[in-house]
Protein backbone atom coordinates (compact mmCIF):
# COMPACT_ATOMS: atom_id res chain seq x y z
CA UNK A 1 -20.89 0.12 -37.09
CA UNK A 2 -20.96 -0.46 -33.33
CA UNK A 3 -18.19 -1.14 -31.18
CA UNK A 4 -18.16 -5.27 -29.71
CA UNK A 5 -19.51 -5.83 -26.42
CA UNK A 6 -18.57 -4.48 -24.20
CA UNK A 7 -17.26 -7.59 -21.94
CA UNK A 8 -15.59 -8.09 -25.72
CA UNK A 9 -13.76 -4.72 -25.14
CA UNK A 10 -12.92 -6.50 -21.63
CA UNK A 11 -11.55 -9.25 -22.82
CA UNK A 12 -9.38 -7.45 -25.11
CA UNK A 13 -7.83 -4.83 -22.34
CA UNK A 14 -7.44 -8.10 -19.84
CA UNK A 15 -5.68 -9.90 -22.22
CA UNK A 16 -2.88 -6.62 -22.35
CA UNK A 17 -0.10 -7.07 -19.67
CA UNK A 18 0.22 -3.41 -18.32
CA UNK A 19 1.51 -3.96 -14.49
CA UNK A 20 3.11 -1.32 -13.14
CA UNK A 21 5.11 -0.93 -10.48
CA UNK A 22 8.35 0.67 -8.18
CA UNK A 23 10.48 -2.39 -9.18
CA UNK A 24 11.85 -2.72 -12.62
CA UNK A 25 11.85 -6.22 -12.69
CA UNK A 26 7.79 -6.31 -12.62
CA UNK A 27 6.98 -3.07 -14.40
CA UNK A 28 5.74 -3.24 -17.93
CA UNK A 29 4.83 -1.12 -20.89
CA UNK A 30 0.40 0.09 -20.63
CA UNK A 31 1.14 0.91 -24.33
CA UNK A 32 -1.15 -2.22 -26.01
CA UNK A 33 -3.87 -1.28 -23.65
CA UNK A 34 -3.96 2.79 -24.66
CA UNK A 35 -3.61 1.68 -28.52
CA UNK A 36 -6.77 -0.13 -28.59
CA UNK A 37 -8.23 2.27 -26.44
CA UNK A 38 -7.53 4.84 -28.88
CA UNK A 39 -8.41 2.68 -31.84
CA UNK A 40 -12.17 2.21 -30.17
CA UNK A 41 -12.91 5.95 -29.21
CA UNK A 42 -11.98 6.99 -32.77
CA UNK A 43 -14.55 4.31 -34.21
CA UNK A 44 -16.78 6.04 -31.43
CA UNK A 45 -16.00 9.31 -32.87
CA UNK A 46 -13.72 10.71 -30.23
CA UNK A 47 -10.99 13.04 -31.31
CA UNK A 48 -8.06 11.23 -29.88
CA UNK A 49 -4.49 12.10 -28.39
CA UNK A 50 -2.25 9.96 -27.27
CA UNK A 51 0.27 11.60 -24.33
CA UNK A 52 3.38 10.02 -24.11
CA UNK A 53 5.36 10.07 -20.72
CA UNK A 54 8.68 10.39 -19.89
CA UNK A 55 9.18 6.74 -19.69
CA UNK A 56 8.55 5.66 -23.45
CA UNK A 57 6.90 3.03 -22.97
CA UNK A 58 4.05 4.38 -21.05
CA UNK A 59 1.46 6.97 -22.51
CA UNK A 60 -2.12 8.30 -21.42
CA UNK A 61 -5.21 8.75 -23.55
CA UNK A 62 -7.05 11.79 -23.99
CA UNK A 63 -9.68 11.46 -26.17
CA UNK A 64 -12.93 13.72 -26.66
CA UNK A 65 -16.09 14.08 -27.90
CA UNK A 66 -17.74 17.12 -28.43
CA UNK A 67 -16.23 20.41 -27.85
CA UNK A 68 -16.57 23.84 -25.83
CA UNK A 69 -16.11 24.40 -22.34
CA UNK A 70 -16.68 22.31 -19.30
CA UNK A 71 -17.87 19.35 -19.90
CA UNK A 72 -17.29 15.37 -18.01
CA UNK A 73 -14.44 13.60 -17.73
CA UNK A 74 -14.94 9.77 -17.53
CA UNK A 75 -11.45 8.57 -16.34
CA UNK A 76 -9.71 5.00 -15.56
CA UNK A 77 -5.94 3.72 -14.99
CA UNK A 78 -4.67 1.16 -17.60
CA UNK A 79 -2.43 -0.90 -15.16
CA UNK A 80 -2.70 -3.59 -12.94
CA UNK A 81 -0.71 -4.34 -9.94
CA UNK A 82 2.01 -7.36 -9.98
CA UNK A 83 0.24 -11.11 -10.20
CA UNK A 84 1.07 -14.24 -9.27
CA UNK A 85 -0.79 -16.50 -12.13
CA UNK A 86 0.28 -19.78 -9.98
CA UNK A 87 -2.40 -18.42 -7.21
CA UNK A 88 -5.22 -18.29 -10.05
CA UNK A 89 -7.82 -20.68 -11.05
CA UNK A 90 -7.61 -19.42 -14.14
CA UNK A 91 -5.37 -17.33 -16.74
CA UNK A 92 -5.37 -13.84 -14.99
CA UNK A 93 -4.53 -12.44 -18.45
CA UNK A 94 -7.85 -14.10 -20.44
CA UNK A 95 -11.20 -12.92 -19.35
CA UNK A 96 -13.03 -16.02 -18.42
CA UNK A 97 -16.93 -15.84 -17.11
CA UNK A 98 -18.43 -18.44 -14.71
CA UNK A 99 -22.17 -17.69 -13.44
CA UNK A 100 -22.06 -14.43 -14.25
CA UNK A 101 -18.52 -13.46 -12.98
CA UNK A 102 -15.75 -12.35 -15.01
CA UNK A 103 -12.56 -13.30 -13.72
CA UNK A 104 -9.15 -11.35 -15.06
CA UNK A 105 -6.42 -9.55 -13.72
CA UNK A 106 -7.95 -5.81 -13.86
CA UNK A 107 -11.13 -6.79 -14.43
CA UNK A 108 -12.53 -4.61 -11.60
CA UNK A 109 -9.49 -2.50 -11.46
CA UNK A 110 -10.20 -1.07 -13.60
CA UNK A 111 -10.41 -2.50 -17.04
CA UNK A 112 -14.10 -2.93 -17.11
CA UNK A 113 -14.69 0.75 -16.76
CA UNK A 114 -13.60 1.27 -20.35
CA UNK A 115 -16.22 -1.19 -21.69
CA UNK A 116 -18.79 0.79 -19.79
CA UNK A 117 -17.26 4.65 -20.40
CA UNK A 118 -16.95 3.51 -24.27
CA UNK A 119 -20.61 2.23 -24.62
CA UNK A 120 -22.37 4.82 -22.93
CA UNK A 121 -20.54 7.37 -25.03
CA UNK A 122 -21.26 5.60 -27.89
CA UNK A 123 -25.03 6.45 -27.82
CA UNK A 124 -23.88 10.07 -28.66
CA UNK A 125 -23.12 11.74 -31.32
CA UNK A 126 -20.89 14.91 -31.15
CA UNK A 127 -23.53 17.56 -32.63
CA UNK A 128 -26.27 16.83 -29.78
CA UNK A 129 -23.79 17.78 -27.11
CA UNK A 130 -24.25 20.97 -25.61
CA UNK A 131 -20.29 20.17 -23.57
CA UNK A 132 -17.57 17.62 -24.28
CA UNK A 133 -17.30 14.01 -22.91
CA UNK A 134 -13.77 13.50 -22.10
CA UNK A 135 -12.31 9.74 -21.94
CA UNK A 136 -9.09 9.40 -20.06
CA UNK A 137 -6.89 7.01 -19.78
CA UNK A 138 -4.22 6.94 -17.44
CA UNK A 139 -0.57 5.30 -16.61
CA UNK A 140 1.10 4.14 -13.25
CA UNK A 141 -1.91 4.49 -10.71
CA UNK A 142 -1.10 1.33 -8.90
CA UNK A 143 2.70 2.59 -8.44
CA UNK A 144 4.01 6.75 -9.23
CA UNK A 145 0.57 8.21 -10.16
CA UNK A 146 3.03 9.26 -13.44
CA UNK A 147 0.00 9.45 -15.89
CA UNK A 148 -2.32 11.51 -13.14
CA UNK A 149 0.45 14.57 -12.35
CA UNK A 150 1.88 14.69 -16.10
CA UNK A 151 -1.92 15.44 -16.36
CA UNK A 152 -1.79 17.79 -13.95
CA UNK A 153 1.41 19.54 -15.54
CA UNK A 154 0.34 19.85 -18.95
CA UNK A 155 -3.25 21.30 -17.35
CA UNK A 156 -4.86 18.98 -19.13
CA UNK A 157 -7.93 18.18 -19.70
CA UNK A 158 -9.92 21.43 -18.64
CA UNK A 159 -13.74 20.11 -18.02
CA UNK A 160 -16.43 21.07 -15.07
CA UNK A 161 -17.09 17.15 -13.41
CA UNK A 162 -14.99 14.23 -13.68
CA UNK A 163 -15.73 10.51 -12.35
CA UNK A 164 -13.43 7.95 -12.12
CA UNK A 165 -14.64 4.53 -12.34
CA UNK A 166 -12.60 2.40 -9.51
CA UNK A 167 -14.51 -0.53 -8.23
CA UNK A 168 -17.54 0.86 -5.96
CA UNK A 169 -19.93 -1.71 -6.28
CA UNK A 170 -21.71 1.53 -8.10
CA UNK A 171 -21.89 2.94 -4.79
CA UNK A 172 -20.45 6.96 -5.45
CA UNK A 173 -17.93 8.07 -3.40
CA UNK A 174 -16.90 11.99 -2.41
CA UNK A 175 -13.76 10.88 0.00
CA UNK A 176 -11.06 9.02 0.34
CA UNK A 177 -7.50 9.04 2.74
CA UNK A 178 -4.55 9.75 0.88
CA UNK A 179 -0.78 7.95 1.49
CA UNK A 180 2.70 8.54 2.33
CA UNK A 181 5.14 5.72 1.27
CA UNK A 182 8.12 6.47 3.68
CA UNK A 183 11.92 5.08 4.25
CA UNK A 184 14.11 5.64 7.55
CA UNK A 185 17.87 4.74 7.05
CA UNK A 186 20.03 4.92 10.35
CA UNK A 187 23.45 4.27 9.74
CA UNK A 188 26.07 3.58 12.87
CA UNK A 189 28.94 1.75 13.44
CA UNK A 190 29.72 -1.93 13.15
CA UNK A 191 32.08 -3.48 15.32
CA UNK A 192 32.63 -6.96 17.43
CA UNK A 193 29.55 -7.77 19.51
CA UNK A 194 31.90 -8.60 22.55
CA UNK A 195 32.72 -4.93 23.07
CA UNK A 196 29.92 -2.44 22.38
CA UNK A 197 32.58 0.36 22.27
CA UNK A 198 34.15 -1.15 19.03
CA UNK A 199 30.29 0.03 17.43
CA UNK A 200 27.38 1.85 17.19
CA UNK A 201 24.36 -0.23 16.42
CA UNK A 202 21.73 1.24 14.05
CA UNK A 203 19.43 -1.28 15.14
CA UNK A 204 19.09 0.10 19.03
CA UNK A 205 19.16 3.28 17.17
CA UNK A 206 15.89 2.11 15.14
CA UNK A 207 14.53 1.01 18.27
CA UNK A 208 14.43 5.19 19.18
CA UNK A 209 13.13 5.78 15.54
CA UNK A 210 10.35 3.28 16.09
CA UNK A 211 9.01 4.78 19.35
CA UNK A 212 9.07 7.92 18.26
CA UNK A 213 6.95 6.83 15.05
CA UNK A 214 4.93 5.15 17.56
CA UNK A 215 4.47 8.08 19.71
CA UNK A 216 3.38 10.45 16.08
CA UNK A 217 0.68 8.21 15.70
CA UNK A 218 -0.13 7.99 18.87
CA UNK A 219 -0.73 12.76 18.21
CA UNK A 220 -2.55 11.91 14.75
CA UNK A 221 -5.14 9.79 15.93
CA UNK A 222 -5.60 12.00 18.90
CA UNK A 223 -5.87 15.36 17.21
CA UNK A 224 -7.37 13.76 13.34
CA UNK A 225 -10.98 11.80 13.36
CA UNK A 226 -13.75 11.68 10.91
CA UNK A 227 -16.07 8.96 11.65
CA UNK A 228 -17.20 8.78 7.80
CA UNK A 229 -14.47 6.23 7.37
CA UNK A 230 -14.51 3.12 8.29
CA UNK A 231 -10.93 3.62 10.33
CA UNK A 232 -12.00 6.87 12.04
CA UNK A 233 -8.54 7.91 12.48
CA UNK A 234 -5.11 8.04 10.53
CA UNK A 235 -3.22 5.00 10.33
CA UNK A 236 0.46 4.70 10.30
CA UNK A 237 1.70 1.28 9.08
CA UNK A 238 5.30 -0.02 10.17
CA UNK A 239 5.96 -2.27 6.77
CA UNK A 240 9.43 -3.67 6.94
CA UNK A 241 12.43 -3.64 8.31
CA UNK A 242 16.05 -5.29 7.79
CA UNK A 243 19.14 -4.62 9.81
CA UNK A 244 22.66 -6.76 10.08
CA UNK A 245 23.90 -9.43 9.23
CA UNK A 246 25.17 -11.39 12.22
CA UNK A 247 24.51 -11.52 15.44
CA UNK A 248 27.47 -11.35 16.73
CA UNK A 249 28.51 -8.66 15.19
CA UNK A 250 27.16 -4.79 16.45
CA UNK A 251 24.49 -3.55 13.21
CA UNK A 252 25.75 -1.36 11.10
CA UNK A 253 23.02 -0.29 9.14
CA UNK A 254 19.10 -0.65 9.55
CA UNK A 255 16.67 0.29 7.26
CA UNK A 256 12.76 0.55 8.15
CA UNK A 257 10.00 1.13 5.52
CA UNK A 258 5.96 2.21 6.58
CA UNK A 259 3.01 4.45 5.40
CA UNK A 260 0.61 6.93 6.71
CA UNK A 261 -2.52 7.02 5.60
CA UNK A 262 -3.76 10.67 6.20
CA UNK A 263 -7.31 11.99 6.70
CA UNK A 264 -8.81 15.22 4.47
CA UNK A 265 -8.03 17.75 7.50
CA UNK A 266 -4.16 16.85 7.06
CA UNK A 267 -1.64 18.06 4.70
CA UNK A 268 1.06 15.63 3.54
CA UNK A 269 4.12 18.17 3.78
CA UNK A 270 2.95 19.02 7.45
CA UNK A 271 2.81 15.57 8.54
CA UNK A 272 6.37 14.79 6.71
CA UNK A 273 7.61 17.56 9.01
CA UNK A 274 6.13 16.50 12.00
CA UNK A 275 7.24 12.63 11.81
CA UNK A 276 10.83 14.33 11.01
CA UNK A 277 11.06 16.88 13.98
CA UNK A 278 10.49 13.97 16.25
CA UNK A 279 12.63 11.05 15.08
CA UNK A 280 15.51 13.33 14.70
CA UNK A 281 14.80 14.59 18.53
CA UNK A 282 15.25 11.63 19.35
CA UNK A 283 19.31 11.92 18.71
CA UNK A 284 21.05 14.52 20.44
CA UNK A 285 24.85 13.35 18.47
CA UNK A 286 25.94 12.26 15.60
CA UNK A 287 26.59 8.77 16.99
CA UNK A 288 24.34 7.80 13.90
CA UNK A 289 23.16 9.25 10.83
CA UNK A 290 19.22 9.24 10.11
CA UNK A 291 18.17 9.98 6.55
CA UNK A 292 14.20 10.37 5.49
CA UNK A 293 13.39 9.42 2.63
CA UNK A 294 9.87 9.61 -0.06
CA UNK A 295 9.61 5.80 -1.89
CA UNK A 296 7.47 7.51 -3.99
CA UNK A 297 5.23 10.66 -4.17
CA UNK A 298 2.60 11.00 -1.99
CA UNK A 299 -1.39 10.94 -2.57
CA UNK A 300 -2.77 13.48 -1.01
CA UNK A 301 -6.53 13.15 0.58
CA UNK A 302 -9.54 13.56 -1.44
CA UNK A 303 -13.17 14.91 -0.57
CA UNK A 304 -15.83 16.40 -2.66
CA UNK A 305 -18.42 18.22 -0.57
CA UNK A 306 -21.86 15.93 -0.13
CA UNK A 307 -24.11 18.65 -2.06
CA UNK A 308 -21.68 19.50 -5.00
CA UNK A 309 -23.86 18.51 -8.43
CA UNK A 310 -22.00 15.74 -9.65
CA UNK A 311 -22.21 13.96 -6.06
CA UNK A 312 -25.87 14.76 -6.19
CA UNK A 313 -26.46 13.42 -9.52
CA UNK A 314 -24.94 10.28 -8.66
CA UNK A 315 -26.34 9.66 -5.76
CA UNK A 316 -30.03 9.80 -7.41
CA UNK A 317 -28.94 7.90 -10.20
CA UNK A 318 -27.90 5.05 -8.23
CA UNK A 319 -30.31 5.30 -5.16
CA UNK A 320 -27.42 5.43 -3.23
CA UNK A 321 -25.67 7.59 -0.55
CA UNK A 322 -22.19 8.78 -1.68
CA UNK A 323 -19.67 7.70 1.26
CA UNK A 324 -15.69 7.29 2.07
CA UNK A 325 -13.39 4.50 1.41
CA UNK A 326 -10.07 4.13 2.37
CA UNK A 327 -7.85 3.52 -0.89
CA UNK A 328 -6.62 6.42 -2.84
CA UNK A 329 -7.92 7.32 -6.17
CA UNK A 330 -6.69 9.85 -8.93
CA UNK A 331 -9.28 11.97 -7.49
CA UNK A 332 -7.35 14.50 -5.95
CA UNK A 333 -4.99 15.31 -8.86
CA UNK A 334 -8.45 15.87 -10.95
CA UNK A 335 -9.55 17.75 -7.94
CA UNK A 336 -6.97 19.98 -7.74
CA UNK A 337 -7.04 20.94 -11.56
CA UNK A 338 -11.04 22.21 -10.64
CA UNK A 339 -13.01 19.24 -11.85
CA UNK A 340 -16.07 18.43 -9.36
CA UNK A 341 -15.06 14.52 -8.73
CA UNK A 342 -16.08 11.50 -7.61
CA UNK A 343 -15.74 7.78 -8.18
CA UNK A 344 -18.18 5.49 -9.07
CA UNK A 345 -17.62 2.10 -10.56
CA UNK A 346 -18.78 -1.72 -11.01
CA UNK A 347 -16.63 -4.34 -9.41
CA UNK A 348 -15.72 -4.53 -5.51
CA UNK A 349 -12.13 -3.39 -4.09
CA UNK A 350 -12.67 -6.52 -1.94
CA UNK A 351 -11.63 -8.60 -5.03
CA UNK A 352 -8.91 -6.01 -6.60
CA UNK A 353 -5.37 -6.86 -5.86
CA UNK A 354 -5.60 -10.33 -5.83
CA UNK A 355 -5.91 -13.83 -7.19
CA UNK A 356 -9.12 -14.41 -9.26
CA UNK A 357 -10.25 -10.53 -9.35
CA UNK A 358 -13.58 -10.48 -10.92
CA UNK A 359 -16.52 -8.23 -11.96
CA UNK A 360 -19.63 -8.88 -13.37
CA UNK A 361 -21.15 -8.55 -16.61
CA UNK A 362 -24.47 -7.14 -14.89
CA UNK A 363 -22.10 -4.89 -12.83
CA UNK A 364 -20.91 -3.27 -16.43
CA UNK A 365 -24.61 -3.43 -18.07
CA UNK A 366 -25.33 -0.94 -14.82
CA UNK A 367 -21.91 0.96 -15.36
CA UNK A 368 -22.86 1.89 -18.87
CA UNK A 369 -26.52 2.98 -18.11
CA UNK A 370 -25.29 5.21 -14.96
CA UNK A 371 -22.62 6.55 -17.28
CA UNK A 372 -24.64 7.37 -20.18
CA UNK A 373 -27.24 9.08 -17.72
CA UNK A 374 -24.23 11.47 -16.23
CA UNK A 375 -23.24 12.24 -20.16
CA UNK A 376 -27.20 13.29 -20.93
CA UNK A 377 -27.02 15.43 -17.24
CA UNK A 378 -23.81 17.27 -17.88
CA UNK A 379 -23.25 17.26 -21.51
CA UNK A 380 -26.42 17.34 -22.97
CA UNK A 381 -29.20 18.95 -20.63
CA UNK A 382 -27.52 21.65 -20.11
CA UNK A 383 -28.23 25.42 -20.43
């Protein structure tokens, strides 16, 4: 019997809470989304594992079809990032359509994959292919990438090509930037305003942090270009900062928050170092203390070269140049474990990662067929 639609299988995953995120109060369990994942690839004929993380209530999906070496890896995240249902038009967590659209929290990112990855594999059976289809399903991409490196840890799963299906518009994609989540503490002295011996303010310390920051990414952008992306150069993002408490009183402590969003020529330890070397030149004494610290782990850079086969393949399947974008993917986790990647998806970023997210139900119609032509490539027309 055939799986439901696949906007069906849509519905079902949008109507699963799984947001994840750094702060407790917001994160939430992916668990109902991987159960029903699992329950449809075993109807599909999938051999299925479920791979629980160290937080219990999270878990990733590995479930194939087929066996032998190699093979392709269709892979997708299960959560969504925090929402705000007073900002929708409709109920972010049911899958409502309107002139074609489907509007849902994770519709385009990146629930919809699934009903595309399941129905293109569904058109096989195990015995007529020649390597494995893989379907992953992964935890925490929008926060710790927790699902991606347990992956990566257990060396798991071990096929030739691997695309993950983040919103593209269908357009394939070989390279991305990668991202640093950073904190700077500086911690002085507080004291009366009316005497700035009483203190040592952290915030005209900060003031030294910033520049030098300043003066970093002022070296990146001048040594780091590729003009594939549509910001040529690294970007390094001053995000918060908070400091005191009155004014007249000399701050204490100051606490400043940004990212850097690194190119493929740069390596995320290097530029860690190099950020550190020069904020802590900036202090010759120990008038203040300056601690660097991760938020969480960073993502490093992705590329795939232009004429690798999967990037190839895609390209004439969808009549479409493979290119860069600037958000960050699993990609280079899969990368790294010596899958050939790229991603390829329905659904626009443009509309991820905010109120009324939407794909399209023709968007998932063309998922399925480009998927289903990758499976007969790499699984089945093989020598």
């Amino acid at each position: 019997m055939p799986l439901p639609d696949a906007v069906e299988l849509v519905r079902a995953l949008v109507a699963e809470p799984s947001v994840s995120s750094p702060d407790p109060s917001h994160d939430q369990s992916n668990l109902g989304v991987i159960n029903a994942l699992a329950e449809w690839a075993e109807h599909v004929g999938f051999s299925v594992e479920v791979m629980p993380l160290a937080d219990p209530e999270k878990a990733n999906l590995i479930a194939t079809l087929g066996d032998g070496p190699g093979g392709l890896v269709l892979s997708g995240h299960t959560d969504t990032v925090p929402f705000d249902a007073a900002r929708w038009a409709t109920d972010p967590l049911e899958l409502v359509e309107k002139d074609g659209r489907l509007f849902g929290i994770g519709s385009a990112d990146m629930k919809g994959f699934f009903g595309a990855a399941l129905h293109a594999a569904q058109r096989f059976a195990a015995g007529e292919l020649k390597r494995p289809v893989v379907l992953l399903a992964t935890a925490d991409e929008e926060s710790t990438m927790a699902g991606a490196r347990a992956l990566v840890d257990a060396g798991r799963p071990t096929a030739t090509h691997c695309v993950i299906g983040e919103p593209t518009g269908l357009s394939p994609v070989h390279m991305h930037k990668g991202v640093l989540m950073e904190q700077i503490v500086v911690n002085g002295r507080s004291g009366h305003s009316s005497d700035p011996s009483l203190g040592e303010s952290a915030l005209e310390a900060m003031h030294e942090v910033i520049s030098a920051l300043l003066s970093v990414r002022a070296e990146l952008q001048a040594s780091h270009r590729n003009d594939a992306f549509e910001v040529a150069v690294p970007t390094l993002n001053l995000g918060r900062i908070e400091g005191g408490d009155s004014p007249n009183r000399i701050c204490g402590s100051c606490a400043l928050t940004y990212d850097v969003r690194p190119l493929p020529s740069m390596a995320l330890e290097a530029t860690r170092a190099q950020i550190r070397d020069a904020v802590l030149g900036r202090f010759d004494s120990a008038a203040v203390d300056i601690a660097l610290s991760t938020l969480v782990p960073g993502v490093p850079p992705f590329e795939t070269a232009v004429d690798a086969a999967l990037v190839r393949a895609t390209e004439d399947l969808t009549g479409k140049p493979s290119r860069a974008v600037m958000f960050c993917t699993e990609g280079p986790f899969f990368q790294n474990m010596g899958m050939e990647t790229i991603v390829c998806g329905a659904g626009s970023i443009d509309v991820a990662h905010q109120p009324n997210e939407y794909t399209t139900r023709a968007g998932i119609a063309a998922a399925t067929e480009l998927y289903a032509s990758l499976i007969q490539r790499f699984c089945v027309e093989v020598s």
